[in-house]
N, C-alpha and C. Protein backbone atom coordinates (compact mmCIF):
# COMPACT_ATOMS: atom_id res chain seq x y z
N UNK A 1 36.79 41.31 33.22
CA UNK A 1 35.57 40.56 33.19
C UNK A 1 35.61 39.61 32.00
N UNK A 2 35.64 38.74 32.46
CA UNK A 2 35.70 37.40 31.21
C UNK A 2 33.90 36.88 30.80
N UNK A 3 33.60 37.00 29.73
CA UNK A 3 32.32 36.51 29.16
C UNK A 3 32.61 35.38 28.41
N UNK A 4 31.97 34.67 28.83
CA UNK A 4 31.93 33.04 28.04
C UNK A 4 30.68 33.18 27.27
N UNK A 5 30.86 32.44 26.23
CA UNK A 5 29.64 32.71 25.23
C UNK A 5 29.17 31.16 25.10
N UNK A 6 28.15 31.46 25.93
CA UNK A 6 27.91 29.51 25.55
C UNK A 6 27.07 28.99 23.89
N UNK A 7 27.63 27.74 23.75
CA UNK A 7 27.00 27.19 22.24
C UNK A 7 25.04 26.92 22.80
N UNK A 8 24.69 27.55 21.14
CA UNK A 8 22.80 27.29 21.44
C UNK A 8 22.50 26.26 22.03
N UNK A 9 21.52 25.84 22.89
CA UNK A 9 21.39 24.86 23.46
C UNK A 9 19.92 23.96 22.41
N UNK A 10 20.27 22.87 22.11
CA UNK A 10 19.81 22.42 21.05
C UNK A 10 18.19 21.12 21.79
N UNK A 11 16.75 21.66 21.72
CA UNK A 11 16.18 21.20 22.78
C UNK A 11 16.25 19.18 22.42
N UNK A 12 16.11 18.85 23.98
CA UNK A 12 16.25 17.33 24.00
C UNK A 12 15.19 16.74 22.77
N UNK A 13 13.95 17.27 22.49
CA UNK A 13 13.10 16.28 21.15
C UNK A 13 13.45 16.44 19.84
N UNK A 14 14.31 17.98 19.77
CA UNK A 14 15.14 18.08 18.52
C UNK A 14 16.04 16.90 18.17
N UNK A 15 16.92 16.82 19.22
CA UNK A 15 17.83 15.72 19.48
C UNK A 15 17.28 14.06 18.85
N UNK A 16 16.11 13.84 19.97
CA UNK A 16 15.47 12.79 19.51
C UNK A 16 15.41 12.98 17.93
N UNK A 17 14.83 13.78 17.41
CA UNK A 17 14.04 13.58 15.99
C UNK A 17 15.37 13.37 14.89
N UNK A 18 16.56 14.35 15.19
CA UNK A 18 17.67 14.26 14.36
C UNK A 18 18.35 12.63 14.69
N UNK A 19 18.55 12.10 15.52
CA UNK A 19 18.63 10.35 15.60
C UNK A 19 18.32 9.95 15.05
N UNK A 20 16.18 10.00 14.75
CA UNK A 20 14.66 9.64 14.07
C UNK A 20 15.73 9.44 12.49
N UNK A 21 16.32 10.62 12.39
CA UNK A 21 16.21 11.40 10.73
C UNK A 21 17.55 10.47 10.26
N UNK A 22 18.58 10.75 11.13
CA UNK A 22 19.61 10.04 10.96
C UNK A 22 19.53 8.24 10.44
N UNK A 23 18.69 7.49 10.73
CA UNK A 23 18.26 6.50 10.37
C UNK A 23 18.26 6.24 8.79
N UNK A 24 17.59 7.29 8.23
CA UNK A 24 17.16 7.53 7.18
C UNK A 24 18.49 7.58 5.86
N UNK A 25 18.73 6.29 5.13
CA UNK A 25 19.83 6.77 4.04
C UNK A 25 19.51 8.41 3.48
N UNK A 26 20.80 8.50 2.50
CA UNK A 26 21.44 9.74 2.39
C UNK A 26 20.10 9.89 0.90
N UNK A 27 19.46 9.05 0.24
CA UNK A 27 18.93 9.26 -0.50
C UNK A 27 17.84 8.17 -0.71
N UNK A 28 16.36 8.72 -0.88
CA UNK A 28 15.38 8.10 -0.61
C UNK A 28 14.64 8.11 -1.99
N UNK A 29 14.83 6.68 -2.59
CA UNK A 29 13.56 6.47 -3.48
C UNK A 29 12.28 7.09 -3.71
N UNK A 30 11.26 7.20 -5.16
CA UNK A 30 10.46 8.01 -5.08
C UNK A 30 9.32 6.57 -4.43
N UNK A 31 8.78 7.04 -4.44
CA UNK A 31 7.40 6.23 -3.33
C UNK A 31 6.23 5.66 -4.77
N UNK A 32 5.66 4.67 -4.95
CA UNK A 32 5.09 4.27 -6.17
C UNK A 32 3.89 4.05 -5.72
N UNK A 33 2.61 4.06 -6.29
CA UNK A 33 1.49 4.25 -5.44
C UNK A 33 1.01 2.50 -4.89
N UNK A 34 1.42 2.20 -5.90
CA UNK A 34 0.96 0.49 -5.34
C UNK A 34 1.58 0.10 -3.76
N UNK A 35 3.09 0.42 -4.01
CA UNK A 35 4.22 0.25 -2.94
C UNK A 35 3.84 1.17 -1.55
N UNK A 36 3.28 1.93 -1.99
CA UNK A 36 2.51 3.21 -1.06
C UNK A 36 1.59 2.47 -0.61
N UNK A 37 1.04 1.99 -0.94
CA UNK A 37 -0.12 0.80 0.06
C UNK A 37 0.15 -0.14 0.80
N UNK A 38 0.68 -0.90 0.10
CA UNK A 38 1.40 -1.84 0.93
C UNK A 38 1.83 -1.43 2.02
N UNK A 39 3.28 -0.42 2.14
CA UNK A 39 3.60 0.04 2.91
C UNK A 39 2.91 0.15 4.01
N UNK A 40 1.84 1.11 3.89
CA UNK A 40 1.01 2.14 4.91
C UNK A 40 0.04 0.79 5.86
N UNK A 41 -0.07 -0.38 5.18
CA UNK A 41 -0.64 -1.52 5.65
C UNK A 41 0.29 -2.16 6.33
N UNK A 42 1.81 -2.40 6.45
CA UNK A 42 2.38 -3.29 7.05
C UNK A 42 2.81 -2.01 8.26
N UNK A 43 3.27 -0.85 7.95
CA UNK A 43 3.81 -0.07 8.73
C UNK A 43 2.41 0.13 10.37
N UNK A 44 1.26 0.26 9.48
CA UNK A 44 0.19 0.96 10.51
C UNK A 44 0.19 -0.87 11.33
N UNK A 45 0.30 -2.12 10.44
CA UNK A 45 0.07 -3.21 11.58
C UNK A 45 1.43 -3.75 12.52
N UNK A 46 2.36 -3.13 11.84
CA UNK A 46 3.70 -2.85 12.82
C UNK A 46 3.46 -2.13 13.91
N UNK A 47 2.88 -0.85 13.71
CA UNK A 47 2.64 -0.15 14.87
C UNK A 47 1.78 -0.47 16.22
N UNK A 48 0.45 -0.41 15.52
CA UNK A 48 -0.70 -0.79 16.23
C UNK A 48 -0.29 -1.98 16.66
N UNK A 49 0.06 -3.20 15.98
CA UNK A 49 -0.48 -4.72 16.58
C UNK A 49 -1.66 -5.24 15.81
N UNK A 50 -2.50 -4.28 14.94
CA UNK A 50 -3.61 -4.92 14.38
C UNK A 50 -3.42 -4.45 12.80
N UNK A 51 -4.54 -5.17 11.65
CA UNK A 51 -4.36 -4.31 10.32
C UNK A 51 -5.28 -3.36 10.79
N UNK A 52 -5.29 -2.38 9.43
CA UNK A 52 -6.88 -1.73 9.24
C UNK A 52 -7.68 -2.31 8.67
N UNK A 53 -8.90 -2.48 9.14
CA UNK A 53 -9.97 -2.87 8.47
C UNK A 53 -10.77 -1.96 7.45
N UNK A 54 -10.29 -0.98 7.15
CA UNK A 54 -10.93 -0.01 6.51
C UNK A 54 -10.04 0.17 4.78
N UNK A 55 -10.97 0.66 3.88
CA UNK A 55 -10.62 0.59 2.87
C UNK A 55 -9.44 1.53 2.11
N UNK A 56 -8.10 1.80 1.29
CA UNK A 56 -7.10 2.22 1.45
C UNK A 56 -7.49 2.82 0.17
N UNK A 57 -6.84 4.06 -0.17
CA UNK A 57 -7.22 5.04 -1.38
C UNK A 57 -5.72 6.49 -1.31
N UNK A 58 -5.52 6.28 -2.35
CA UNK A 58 -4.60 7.38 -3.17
C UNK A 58 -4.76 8.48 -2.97
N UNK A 59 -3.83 9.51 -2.61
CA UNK A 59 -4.47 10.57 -2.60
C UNK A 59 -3.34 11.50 -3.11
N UNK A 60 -3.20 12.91 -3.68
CA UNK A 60 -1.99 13.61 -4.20
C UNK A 60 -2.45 15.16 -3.45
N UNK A 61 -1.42 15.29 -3.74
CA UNK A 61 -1.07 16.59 -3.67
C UNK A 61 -0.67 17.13 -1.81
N UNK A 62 -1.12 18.81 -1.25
CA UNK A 62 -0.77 18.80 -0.33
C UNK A 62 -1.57 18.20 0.67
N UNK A 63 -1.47 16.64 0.94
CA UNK A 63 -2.53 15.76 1.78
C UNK A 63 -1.79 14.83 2.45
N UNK A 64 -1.81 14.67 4.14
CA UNK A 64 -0.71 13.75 4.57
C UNK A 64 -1.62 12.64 4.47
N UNK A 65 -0.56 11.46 4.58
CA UNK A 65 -0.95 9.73 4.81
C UNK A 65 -1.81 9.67 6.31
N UNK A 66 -3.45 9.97 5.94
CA UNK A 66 -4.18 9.75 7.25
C UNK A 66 -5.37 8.95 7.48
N UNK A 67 -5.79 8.97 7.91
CA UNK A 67 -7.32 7.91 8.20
C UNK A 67 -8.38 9.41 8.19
N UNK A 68 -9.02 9.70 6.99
CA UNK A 68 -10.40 10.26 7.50
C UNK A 68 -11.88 9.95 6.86
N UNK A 69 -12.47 10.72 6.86
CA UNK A 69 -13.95 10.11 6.34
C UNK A 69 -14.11 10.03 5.04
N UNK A 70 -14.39 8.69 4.25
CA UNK A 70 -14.52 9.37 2.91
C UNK A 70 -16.03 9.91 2.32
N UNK A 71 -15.11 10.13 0.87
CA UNK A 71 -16.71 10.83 0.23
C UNK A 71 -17.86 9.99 -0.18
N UNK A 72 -19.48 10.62 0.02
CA UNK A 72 -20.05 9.14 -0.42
C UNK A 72 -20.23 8.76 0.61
N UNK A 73 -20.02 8.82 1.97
CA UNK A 73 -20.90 7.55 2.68
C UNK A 73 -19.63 6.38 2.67
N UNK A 74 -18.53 6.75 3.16
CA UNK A 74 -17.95 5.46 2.80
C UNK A 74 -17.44 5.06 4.15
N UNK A 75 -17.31 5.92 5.20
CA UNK A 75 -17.17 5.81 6.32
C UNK A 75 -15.39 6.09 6.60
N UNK A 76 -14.91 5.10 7.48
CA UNK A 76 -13.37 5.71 7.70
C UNK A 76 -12.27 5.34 6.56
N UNK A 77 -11.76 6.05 5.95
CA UNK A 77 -10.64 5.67 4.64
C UNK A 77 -9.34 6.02 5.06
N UNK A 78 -8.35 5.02 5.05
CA UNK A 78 -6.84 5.29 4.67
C UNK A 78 -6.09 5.98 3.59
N UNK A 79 -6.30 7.71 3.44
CA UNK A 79 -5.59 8.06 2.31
C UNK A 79 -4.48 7.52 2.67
N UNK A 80 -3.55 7.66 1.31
CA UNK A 80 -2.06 7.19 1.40
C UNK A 80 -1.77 8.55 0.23
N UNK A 81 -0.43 9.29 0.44
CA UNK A 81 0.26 10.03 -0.62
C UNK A 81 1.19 9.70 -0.80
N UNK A 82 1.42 8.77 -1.75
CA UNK A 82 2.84 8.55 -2.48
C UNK A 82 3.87 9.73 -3.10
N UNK A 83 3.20 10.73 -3.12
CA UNK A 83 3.35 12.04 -3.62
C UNK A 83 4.94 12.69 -2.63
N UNK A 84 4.49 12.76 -1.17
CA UNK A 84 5.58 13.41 -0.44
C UNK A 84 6.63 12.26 0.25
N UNK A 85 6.55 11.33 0.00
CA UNK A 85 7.78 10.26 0.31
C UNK A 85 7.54 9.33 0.96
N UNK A 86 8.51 8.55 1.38
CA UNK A 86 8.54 7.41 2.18
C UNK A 86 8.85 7.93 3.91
N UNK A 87 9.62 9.14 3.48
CA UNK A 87 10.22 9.98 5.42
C UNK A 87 8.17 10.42 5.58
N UNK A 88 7.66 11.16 5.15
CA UNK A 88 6.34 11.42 5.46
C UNK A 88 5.22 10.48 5.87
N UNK A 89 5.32 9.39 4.59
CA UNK A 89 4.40 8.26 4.92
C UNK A 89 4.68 7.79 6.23
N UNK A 90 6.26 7.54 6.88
CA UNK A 90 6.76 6.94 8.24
C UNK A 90 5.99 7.75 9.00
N UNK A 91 6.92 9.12 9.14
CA UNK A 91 6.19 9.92 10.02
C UNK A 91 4.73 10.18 10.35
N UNK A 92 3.74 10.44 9.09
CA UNK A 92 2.27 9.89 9.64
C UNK A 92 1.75 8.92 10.13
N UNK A 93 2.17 7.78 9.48
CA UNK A 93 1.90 6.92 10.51
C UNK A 93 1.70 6.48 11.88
N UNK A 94 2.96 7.11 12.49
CA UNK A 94 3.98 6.61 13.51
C UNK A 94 2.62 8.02 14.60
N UNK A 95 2.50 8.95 13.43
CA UNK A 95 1.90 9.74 14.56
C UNK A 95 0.15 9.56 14.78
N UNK A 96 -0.31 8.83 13.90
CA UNK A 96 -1.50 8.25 14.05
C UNK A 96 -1.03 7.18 14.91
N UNK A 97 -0.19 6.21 14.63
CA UNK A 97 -0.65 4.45 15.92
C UNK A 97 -0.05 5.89 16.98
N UNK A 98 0.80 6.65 17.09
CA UNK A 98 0.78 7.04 18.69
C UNK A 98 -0.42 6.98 19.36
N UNK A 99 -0.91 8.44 18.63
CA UNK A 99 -2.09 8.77 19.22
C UNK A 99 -3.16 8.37 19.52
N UNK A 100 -3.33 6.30 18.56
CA UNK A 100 -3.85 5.49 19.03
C UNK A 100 -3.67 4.99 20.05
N UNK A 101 -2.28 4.49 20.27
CA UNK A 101 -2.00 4.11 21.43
C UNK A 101 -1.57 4.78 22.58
N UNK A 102 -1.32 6.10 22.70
CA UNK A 102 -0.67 6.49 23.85
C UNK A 102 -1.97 8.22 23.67
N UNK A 103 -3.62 8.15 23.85
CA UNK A 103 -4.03 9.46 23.71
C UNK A 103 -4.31 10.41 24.96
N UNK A 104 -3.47 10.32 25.60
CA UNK A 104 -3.23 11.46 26.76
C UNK A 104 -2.02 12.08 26.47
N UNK A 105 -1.31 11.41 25.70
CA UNK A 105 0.30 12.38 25.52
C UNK A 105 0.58 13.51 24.91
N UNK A 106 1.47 13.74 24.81
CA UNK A 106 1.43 15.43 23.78
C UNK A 106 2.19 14.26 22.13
N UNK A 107 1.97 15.00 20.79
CA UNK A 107 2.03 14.42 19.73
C UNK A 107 3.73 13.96 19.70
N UNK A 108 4.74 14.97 20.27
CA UNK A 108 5.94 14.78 20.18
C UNK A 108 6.76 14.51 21.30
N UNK A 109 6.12 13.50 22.09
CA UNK A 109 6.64 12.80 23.38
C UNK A 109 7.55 11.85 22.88
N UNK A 110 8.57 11.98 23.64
CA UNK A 110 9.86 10.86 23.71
C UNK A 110 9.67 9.57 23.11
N UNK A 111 8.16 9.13 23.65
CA UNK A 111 7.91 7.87 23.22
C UNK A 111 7.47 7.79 21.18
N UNK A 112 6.79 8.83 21.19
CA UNK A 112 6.75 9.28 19.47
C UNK A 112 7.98 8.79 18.89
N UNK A 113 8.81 9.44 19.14
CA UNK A 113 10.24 9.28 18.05
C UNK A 113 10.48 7.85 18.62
N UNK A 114 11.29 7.45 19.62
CA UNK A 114 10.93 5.64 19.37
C UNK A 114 9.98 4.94 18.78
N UNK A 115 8.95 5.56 18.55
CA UNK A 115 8.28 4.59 17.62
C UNK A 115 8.17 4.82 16.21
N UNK A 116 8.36 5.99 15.91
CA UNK A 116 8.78 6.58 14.92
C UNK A 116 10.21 5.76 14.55
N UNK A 117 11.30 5.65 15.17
CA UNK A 117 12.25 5.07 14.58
C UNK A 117 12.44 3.66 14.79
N UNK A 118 11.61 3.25 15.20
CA UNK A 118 11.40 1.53 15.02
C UNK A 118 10.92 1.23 13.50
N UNK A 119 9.57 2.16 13.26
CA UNK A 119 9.07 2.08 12.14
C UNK A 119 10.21 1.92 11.04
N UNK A 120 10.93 3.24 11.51
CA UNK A 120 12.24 3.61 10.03
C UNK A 120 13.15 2.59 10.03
N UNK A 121 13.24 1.51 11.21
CA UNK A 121 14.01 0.91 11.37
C UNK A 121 13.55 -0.32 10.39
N UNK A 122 12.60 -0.83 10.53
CA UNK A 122 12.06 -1.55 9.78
C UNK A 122 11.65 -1.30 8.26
N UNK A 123 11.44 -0.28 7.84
CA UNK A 123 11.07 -0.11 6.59
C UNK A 123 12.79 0.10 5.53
N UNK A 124 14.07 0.44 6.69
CA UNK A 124 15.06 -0.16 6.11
C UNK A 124 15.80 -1.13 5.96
N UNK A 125 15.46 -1.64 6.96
CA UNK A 125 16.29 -3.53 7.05
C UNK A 125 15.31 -4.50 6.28
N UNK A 126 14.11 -4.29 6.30
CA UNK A 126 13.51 -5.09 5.62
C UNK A 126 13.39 -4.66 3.96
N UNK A 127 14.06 -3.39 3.59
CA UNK A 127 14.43 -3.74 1.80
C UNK A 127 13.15 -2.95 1.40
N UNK A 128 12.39 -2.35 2.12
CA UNK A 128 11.55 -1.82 0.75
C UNK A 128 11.83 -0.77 0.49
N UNK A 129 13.03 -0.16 0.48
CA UNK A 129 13.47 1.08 -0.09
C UNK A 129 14.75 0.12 -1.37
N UNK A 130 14.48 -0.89 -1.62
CA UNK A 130 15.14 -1.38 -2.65
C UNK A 130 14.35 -1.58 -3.57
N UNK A 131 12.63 -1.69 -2.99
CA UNK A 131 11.85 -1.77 -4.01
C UNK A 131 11.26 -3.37 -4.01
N UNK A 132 11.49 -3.52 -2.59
CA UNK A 132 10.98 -5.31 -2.25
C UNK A 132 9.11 -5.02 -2.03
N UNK A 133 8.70 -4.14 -2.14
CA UNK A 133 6.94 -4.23 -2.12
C UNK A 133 6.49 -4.09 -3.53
N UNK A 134 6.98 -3.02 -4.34
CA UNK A 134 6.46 -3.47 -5.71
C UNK A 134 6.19 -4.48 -6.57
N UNK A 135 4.88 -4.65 -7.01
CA UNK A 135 4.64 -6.13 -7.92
C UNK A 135 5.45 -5.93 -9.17
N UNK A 136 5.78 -7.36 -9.43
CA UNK A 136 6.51 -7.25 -10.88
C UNK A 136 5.41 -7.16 -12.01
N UNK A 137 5.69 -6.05 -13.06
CA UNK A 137 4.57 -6.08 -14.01
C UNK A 137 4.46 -7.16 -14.83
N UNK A 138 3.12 -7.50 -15.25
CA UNK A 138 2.64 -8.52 -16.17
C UNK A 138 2.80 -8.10 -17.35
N UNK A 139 3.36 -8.77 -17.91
CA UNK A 139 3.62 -9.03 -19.49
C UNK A 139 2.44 -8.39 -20.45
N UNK A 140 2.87 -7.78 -21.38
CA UNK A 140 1.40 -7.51 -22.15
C UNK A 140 1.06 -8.59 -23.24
N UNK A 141 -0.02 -9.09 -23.22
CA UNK A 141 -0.04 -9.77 -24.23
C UNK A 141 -0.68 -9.42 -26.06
N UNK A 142 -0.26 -9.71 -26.85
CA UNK A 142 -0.54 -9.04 -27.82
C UNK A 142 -2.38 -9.23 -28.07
N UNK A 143 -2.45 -8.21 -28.39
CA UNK A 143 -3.95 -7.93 -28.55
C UNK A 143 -4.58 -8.51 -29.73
N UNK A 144 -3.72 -8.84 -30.85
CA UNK A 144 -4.52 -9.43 -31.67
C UNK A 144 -4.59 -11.43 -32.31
N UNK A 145 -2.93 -11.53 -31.13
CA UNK A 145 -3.15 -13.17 -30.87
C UNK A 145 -4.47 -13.17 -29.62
N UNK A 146 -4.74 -12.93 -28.97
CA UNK A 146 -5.79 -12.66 -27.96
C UNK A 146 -7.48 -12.80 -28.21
N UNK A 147 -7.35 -11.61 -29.53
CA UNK A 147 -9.23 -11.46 -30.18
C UNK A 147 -9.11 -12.63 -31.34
N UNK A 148 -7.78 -12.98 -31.71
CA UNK A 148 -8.00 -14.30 -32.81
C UNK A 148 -8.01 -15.35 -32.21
N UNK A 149 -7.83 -15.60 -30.81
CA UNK A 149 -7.78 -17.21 -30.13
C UNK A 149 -9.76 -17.12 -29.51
N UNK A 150 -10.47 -15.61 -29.27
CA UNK A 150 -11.14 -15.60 -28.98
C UNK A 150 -12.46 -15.75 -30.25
N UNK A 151 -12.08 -15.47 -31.54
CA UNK A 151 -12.69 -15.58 -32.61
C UNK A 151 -13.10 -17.38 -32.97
N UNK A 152 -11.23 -17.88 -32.46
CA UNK A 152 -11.46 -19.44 -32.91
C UNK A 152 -12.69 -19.91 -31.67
N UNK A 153 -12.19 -19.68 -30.59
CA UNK A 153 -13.66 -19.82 -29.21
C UNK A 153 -14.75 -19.62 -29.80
N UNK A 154 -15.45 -18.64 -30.32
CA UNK A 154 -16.43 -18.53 -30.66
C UNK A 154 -16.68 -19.37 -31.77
N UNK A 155 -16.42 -19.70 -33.15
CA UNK A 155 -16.58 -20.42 -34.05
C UNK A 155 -16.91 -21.79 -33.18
N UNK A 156 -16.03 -22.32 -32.43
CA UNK A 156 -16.33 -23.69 -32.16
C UNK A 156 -17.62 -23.84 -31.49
N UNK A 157 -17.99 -22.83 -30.77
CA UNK A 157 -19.64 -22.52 -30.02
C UNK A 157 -20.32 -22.65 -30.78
N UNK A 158 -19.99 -22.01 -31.87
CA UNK A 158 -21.54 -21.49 -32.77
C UNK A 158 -21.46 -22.98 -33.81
N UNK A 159 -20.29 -23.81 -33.69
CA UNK A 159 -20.45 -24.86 -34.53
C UNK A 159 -21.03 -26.28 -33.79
N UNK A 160 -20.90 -26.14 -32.59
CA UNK A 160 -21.54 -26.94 -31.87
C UNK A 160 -23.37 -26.80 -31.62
N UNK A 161 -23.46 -25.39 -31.68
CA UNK A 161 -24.91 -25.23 -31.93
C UNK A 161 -25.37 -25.17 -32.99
N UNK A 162 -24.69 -25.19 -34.42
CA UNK A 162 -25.06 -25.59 -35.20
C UNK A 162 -25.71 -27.11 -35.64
N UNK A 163 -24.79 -28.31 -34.89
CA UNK A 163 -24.83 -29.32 -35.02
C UNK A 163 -26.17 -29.69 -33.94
N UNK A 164 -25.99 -29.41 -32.79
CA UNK A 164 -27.63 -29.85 -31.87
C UNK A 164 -28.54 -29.18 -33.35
N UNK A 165 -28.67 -27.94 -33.44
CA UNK A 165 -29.91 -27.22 -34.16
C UNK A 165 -30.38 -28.57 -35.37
N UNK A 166 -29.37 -29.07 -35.92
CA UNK A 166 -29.45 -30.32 -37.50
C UNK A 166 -29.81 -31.34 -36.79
N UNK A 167 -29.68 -32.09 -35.62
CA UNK A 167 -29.71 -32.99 -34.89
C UNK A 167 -31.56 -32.36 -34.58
N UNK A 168 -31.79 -31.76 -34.06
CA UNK A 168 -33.05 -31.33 -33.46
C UNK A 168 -33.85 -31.13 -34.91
N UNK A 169 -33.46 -30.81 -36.16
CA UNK A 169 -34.38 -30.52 -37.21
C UNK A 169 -34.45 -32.22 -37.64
N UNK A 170 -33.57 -32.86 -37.60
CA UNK A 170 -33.78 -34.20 -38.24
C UNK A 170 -34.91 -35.28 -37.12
N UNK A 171 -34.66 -34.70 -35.75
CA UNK A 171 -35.34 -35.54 -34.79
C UNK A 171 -37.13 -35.34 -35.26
N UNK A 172 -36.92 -33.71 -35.26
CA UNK A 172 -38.79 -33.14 -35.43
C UNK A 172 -38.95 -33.64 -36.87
N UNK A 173 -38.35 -33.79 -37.76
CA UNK A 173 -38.71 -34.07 -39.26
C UNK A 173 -39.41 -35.08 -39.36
N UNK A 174 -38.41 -36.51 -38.24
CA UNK A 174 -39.24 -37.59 -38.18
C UNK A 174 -40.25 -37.55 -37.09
N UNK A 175 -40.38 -36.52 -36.15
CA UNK A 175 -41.42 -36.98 -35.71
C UNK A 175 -42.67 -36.24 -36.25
N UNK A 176 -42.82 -35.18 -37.00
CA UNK A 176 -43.58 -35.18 -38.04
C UNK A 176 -43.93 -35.72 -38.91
N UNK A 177 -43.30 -36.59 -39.71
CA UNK A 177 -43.20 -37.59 -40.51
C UNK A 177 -44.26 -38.70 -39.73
N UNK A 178 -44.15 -38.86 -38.51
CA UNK A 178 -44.84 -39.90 -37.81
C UNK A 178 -46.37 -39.78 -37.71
N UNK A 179 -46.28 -38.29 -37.41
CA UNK A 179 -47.39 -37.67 -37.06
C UNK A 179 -48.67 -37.45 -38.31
N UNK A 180 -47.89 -37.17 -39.24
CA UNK A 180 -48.34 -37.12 -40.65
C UNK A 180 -49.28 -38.40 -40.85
N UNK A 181 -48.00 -39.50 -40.77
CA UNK A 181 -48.96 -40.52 -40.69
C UNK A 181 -49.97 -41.31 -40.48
N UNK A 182 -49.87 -41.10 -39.30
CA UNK A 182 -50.31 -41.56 -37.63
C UNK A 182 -51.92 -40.70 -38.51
N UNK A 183 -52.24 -39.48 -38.86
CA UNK A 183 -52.93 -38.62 -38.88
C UNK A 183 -54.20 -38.65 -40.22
N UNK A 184 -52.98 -39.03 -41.28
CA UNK A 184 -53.23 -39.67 -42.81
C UNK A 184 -53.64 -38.11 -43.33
N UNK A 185 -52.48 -37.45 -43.06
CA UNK A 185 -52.57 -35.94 -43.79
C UNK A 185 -51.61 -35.93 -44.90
N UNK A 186 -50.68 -37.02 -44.39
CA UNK A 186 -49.19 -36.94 -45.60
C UNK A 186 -50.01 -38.23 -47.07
């Protein structure tokens, strides 16, 4: 009796997702919170077709990149977590525009990971894992050429109102002077 031992059979969305993953270089930048916005704004109007109109906010710790209510009365908010990566930020995304766009499906339908790896596809050919969304920082400027250019500002104010104020005492002087007259009090 011969027994063949067959190899695990590895299921077809596993498959899909390891493709998804495969996309992904061997080593992934940390995620910066500014760049984390951006991102989550071009990725969600990649997906959808539209931006969000809703207001975008930071969030840490164990919290995925989602759309929910904020605090306050603020209505629908885009957390973003720069915290768990750039593979996470994709992946939430990709599984919010699904479920925007496709909400009869199950979350990990065939069509998920294609859009899922369009996303990844794009967020690597287009460079922002080189760090092409981060703003370049502004220069600091020294703080005390700054309050001394603002000291000379002020002097020239207060010397200009000095000069109306002498202008306005010499105008009333004479027209007191007139008045005096005019009156025969002087």
């Amino acid at each position: 009796m011969d027994v063949q031992i067959e190899a695990p059979r590895v299921p077809l969305s596993r498959k899909r997702y390891q493709r998804v993953n495969a996309t992904w270089p061997a080593q992934l930048p940390p995620l910066e919170p500014e760049e984390a916005i951006s991102a989550a704004k071009r990725l969600y109007r990649l997906a959808i077709g539209e931006a969000w109109k809703g207001p975008f906010r930071i969030t840490s710790g164990n919290r995925y990149s989602y759309i929910r209510w904020g605090s306050g009365g603020d209505g629908r908010v885009f957390y973003v977590n720069p915290g768990k990566g750039w593979h996470s930020l994709v992946h939430s995304i990709s599984h919010m525009a699904f479920r925007r766009l496709h909400p009869t499906l199950r979350p990990h339908d065939w069509r998920h990971a294609a859009l899922e790896k369009e996303l990844v596809n794009a967020v690597v050919s287009k460079g922002w894992l080189d760090g092409t969304l981060r703003r370049a920082q502004k220069p600091t400027p020294d703080l005390k050429a700054v309050r001394y250019q603002r000291v000379l500002q002020r002097i020239k104010v207060w010397e200009a109102k000095r000069k109306r104020a002498e202008n306005a005492l010499k105008k009333l002087a004479r027209q007191r002077a007139y008045y005096e007259k005019a009156i025969g009090e002087g």
